[in-house]
Protein backbone atom coordinates (compact mmCIF):
# COMPACT_ATOMS: atom_id res chain seq x y z
CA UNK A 1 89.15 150.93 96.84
CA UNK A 2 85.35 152.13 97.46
CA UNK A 3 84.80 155.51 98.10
CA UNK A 4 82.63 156.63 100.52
CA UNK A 5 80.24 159.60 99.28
CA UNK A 6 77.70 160.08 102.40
CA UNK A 7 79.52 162.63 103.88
CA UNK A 8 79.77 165.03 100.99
CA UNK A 9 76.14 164.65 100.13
CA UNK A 10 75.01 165.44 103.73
CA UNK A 11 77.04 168.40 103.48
CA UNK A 12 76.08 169.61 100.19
CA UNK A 13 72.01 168.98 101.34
CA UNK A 14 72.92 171.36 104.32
CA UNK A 15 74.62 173.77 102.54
CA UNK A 16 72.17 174.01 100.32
CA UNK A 17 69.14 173.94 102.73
CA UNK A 18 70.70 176.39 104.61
CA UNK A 19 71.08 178.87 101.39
CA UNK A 20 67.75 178.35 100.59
CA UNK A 21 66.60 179.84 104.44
CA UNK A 22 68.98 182.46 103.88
CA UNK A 23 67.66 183.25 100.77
CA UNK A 24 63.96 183.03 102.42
CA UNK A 25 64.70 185.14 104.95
CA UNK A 26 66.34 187.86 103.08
CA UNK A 27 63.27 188.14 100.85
CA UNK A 28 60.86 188.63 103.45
CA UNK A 29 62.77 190.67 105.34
CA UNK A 30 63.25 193.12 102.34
CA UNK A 31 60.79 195.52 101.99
CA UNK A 32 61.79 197.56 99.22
CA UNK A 33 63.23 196.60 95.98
CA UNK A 34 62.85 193.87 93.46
CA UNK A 35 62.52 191.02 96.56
CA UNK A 36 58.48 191.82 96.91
CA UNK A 37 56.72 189.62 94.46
CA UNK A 38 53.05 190.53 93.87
CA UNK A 39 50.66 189.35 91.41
CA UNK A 40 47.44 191.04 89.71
CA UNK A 41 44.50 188.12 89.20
CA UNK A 42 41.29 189.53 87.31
CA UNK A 43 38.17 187.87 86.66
CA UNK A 44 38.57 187.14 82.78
CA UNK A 45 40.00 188.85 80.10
CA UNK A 46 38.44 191.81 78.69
CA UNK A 47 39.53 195.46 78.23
CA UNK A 48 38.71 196.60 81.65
CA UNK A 49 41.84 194.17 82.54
CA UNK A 50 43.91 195.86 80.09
CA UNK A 51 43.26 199.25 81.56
CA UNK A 52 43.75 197.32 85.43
CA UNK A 53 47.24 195.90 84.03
CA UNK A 54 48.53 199.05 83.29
CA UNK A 55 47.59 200.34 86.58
CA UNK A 56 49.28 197.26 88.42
CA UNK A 57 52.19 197.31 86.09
CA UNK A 58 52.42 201.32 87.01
CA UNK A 59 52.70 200.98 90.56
CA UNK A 60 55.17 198.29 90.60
CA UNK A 61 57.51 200.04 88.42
CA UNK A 62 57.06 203.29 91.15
CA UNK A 63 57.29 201.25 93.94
CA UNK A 64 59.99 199.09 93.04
CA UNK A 65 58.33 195.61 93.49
CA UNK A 66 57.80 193.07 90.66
CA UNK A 67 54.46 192.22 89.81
CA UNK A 68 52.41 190.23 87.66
CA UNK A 69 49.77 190.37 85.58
CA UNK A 70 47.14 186.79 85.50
CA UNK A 71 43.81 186.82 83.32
CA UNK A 72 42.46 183.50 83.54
CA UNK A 73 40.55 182.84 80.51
CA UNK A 74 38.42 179.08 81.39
CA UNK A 75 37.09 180.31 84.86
CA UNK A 76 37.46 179.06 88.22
CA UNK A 77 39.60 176.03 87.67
CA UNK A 78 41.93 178.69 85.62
CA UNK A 79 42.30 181.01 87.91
CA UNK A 80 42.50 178.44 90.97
CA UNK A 81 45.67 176.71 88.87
CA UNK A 82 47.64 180.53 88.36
CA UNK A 83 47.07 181.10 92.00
CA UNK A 84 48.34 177.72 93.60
CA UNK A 85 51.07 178.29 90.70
CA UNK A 86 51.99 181.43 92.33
CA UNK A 87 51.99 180.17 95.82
CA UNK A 88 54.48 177.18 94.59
CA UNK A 89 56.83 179.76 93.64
CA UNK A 90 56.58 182.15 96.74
CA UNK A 91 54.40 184.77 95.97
CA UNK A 92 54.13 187.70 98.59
CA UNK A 93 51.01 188.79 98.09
CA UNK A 94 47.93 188.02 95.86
CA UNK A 95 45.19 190.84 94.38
CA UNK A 96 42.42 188.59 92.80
CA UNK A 97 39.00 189.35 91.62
CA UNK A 98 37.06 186.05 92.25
CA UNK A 99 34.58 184.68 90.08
CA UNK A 100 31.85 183.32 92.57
CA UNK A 101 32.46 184.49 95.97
CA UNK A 102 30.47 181.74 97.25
CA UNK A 103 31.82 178.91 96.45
CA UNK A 104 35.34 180.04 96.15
CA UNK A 105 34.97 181.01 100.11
CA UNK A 106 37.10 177.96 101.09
CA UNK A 107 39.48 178.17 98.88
CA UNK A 108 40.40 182.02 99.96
CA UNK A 109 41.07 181.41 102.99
CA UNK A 110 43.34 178.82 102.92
CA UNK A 111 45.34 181.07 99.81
CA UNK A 112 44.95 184.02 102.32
CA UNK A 113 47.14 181.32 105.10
CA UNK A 114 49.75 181.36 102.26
CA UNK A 115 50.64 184.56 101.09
CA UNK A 116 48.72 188.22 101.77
CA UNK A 117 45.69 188.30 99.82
CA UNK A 118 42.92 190.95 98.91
CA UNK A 119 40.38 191.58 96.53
CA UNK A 120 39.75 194.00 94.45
CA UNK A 121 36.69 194.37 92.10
CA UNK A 122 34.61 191.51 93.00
CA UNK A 123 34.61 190.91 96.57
CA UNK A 124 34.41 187.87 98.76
CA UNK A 125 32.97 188.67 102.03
CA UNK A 126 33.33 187.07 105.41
CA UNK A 127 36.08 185.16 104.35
CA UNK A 128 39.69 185.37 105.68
CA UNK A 129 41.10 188.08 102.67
CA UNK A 130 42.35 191.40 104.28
CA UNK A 131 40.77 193.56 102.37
CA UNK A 132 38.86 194.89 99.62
CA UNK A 133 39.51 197.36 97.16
CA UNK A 134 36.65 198.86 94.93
CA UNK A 135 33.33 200.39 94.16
CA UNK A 136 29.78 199.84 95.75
CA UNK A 137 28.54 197.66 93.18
CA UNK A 138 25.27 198.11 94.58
CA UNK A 139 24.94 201.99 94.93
CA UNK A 140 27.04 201.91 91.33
CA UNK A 141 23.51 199.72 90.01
CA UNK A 142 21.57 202.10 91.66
CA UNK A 143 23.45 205.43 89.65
CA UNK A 144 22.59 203.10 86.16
CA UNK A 145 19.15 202.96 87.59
CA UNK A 146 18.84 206.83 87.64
CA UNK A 147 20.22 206.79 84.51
CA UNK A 148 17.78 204.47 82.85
CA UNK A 149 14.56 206.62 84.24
CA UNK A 150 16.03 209.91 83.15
CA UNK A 151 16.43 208.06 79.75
CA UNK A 152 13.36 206.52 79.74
CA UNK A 153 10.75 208.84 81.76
CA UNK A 154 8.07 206.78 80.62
CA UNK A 155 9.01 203.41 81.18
CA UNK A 156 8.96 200.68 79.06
CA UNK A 157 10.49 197.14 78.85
CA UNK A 158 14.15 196.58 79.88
CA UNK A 159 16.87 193.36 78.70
CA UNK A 160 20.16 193.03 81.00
CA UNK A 161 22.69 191.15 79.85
CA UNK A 162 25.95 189.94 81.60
CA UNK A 163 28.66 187.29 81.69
CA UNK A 164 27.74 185.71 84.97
CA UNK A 165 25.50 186.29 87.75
CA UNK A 166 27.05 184.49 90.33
CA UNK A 167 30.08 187.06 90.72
CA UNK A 168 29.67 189.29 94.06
CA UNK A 169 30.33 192.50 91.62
CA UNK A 170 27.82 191.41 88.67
CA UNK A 171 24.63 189.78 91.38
CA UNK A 172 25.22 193.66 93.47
CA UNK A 173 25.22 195.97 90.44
CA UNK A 174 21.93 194.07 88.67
CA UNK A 175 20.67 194.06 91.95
CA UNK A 176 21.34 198.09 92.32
CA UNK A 177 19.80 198.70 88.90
CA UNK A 178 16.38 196.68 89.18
CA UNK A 179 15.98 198.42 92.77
CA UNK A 180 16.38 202.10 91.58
CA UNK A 181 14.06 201.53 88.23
CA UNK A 182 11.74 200.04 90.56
CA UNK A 183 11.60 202.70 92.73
CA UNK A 184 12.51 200.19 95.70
CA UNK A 185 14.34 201.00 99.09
CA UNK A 186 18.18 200.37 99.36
CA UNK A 187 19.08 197.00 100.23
CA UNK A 188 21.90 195.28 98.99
CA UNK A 189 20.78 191.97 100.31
CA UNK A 190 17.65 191.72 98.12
CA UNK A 191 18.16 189.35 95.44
CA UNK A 192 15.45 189.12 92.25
CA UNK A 193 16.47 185.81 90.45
CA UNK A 194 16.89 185.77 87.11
CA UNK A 195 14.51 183.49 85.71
CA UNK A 196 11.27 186.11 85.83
CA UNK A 197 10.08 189.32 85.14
CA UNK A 198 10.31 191.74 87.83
CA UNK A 199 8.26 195.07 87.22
CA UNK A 200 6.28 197.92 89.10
CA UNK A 201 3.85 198.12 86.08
CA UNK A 202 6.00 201.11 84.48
CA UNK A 203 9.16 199.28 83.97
CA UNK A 204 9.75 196.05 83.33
CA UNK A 205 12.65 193.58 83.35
CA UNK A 206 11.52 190.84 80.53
CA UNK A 207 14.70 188.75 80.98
CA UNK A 208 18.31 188.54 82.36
CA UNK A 209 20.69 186.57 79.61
CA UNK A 210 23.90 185.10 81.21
CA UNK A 211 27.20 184.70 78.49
CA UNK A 212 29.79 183.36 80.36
CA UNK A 213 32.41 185.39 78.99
CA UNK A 214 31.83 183.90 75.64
CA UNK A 215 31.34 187.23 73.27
CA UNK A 216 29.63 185.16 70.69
CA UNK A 217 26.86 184.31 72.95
CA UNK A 218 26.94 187.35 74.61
CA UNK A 219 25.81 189.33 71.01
CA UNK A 220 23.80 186.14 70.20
CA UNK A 221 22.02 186.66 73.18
CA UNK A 222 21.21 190.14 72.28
CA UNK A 223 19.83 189.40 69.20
CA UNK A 224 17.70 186.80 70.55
CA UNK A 225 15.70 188.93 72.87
CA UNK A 226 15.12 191.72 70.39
CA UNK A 227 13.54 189.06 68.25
CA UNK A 228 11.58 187.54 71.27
CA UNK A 229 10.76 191.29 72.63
CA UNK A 230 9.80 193.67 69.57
CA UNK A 231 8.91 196.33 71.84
CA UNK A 232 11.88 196.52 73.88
CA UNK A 233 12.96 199.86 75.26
CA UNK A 234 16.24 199.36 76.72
CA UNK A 235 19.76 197.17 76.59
CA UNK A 236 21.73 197.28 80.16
CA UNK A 237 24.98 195.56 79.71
CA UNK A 238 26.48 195.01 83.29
CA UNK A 239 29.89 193.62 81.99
CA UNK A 240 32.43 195.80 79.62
CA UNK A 241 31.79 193.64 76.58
CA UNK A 242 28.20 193.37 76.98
CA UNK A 243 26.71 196.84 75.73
CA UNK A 244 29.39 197.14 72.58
CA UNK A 245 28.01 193.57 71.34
CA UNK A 246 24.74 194.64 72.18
CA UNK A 247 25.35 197.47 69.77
CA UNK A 248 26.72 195.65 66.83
CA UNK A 249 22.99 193.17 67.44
CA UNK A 250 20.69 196.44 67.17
CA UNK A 251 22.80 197.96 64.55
CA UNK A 252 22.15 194.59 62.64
CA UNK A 253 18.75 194.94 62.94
CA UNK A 254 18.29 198.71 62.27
CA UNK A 255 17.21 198.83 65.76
CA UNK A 256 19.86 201.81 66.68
CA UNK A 257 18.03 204.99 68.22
CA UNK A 258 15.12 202.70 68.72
CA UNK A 259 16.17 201.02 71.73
CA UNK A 260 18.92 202.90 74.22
CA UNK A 261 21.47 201.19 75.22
CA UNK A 262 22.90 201.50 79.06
CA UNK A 263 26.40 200.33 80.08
CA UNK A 264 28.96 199.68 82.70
CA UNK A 265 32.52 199.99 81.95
CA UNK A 266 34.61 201.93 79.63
CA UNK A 267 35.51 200.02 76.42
CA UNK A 268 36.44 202.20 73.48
CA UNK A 269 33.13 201.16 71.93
CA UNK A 270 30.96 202.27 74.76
CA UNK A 271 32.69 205.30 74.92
CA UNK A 272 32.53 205.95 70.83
CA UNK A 273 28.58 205.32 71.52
CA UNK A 274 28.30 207.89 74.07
CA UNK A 275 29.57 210.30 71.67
CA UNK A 276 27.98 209.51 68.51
CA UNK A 277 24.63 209.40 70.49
CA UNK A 278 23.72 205.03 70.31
CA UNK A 279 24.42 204.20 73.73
CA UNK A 280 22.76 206.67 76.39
CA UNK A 281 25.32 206.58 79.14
CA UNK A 282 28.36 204.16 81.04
CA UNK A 283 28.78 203.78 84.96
CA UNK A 284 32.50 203.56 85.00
CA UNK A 285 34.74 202.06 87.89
CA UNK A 286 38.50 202.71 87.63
CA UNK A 287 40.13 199.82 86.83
CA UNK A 288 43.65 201.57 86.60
CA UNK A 289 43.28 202.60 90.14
CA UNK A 290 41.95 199.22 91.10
CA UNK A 291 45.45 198.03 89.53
CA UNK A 292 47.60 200.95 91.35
CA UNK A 293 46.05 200.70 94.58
CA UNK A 294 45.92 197.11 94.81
CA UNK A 295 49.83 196.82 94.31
CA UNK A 296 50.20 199.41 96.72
CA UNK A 297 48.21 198.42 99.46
CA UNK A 298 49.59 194.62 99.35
CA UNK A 299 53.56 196.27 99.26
CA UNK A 300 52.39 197.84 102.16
CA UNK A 301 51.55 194.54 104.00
CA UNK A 302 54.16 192.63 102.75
CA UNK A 303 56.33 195.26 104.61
CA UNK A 304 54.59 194.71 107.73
CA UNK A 305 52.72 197.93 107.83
CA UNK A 306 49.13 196.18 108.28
CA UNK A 307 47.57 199.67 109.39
CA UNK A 308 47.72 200.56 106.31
CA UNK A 309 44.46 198.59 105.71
CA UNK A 310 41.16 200.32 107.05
CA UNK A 311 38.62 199.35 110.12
CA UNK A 312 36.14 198.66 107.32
CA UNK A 313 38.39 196.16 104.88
CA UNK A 314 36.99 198.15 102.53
CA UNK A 315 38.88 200.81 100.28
CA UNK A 316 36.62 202.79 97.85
CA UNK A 317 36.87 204.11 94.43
CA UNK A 318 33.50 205.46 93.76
CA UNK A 319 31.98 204.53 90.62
CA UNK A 320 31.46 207.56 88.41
CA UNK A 321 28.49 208.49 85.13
CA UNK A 322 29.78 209.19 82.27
CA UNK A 323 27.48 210.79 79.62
CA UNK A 324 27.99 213.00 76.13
CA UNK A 325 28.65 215.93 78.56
CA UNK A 326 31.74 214.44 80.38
CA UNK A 327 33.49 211.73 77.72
CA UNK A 328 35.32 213.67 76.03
CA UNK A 329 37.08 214.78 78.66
CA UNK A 330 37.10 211.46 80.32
CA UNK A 331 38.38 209.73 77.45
CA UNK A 332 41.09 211.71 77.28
CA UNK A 333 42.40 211.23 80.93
CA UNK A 334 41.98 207.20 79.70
CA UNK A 335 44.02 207.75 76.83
CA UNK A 336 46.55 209.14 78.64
CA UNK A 337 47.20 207.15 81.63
CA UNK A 338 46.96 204.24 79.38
CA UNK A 339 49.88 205.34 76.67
CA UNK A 340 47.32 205.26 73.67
CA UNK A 341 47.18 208.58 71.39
């Protein structure tokens, strides 16, 4: 005798469909607990991630939410595959730090019509993300600046190197630096392209040198314009790799003490260099609370509390200097938040 199966298959597919909208609706309507799912996207991988991780990871544990932790290491197409990963599995809510805010403009906004998303770090304005959480890259390019003409009161020829230009964070903080050596009026809009020298006839930018996040270039990079410049005054490394390579190039070439060195970031190396007297100074963000804040903010929206986000869209964590007079204790407060002895 044939048996007739249709029936029990219909009703297992509608038992089953109807778990899996039972289970949907339970998760969004939970707003505490293990049912959030956030995730943590950075830029790259570097140790200003590390130090961001533990700030995500931090806040998650406090707040009871599961999050992780994505550093995309080949660029846009990496990061664009771990976030429409993350949507395929029901993310609530993204924190990403894009990698050109330009031409990744379409492609937030139709993630931000998926699943709550901000930035953090590197911004992408006038798009559809809810918010942004971080520092003014610009003013933060304009405290290096100050810090380059206390440095270097007499001018003299300056190198910048950085992993890409075409980052929001990275085009604003160059940007801020060049217009405070220069003496120029605040405006975050101007833009110097990189492929000239741009000087006021006391300073002078000779070059800008791009890396990609590949270290070996980055150092290479450095050693090629202390060859091409042999009167070079000063090294400003934009990205938290770039001055500690830069370091290990002069200290090849017994150019240490001869030409500062001028940082962003807070990498162990920078930070030994501040101390020890080779690199001048660091402009530091806080990539723990860009971490903590981020996880925070997006549990908050997930939970349906959207006034939790500002008029502005913007959330600040001012940039701070750190010099030989404040790393110590700096360092330590790192250290500490970060488990390391």
């Amino acid at each position: 005798m044939k048996i007739r199966r249709f029936p029990l298959i219909l009703s297992a597919l509608i038992l089953a469909t109807s778990s899996a909208i039972l289970l949907g609706c339970s998760k969004k309507e939970g707003t505490g607990g293990s049912n959030i799912r956030l995730a943590f996207i950075t830029n790259g991988v570097a140790s200003f991630w590390t130090i961001a991780k533990f700030g995500a990871e931090a806040a998650g544990k406090e707040l009871g939410v599961n999050v992780s932790v994505h550093m995309p290491a080949e660029g846009i197409v990496d990061q664009k595959r771990i976030v429409e990963d993350l949507i395929i599995r029901g993310v609530d809510g993204i924190a990403i730090s894009l990698i050109d805010s330009h031409n990744q403009a379409s492609f937030v906004n139709e993630t931000a019509k998926q699943t709550a998303l901000i930035t953090q770090d590197a911004d992408a304005p006038n798009t559809d993300r809810l918010a942004y959480i971080g520092m003014d890259n610009y003013l933060a390019g304009r405290m290096l600046g100050q810090l380059i003409k206390e440095s270097l009161p007499q001018g003299g020829k300056l190198a910048i190197f950085v992993g890409r230009v075409e980052q929001d964070n990275a085009r604003k903080r160059r940007q801020g630096t060049i217009d405070e050596v220069l003496g120029r009026s605040i405006d975050s809009s101007r833009y110097d392209p990189p492929g000239t020298e741009i000087t006021n006839g006391t300073y002078t930018f000779v070059v800008t040198l791009t890396d990609q996040f590949d270290r070996v270039k980055a150092k290479a990079n450095c050693e090629d314009a202390v060859l091409r410049y042999p009167d070079l005054s000063g090294i400003v490394g934009l990205f938290a790799y770039n001055a500690p390579l830069c370091l290990e190039a002069l200290k090849q070439t017994q150019k240490v003490g001869t030409i500062k060195v001028f940082s962003f970031d807070e990498a162990d190396e920078t930070l030994q260099g501040i101390k020890d007297g080779s690199i001048s100074g660091t402009i530091v963000q806080n990539p723990y609370e860009y971490g903590f804040q981020s996880i925070k903010l997006l549990k908050e929206i997930v939970a349906g509390n959207k006034q939790s986000i500002p008029p502005s869209k913007f959330i600040d964590i001012p940039a701070r200097r750190i010099d030989r007079s404040s790393v110590d204790a700096f360092w330590a407060d790192l250290k500490k938040k970060t488990g390391r002895p």
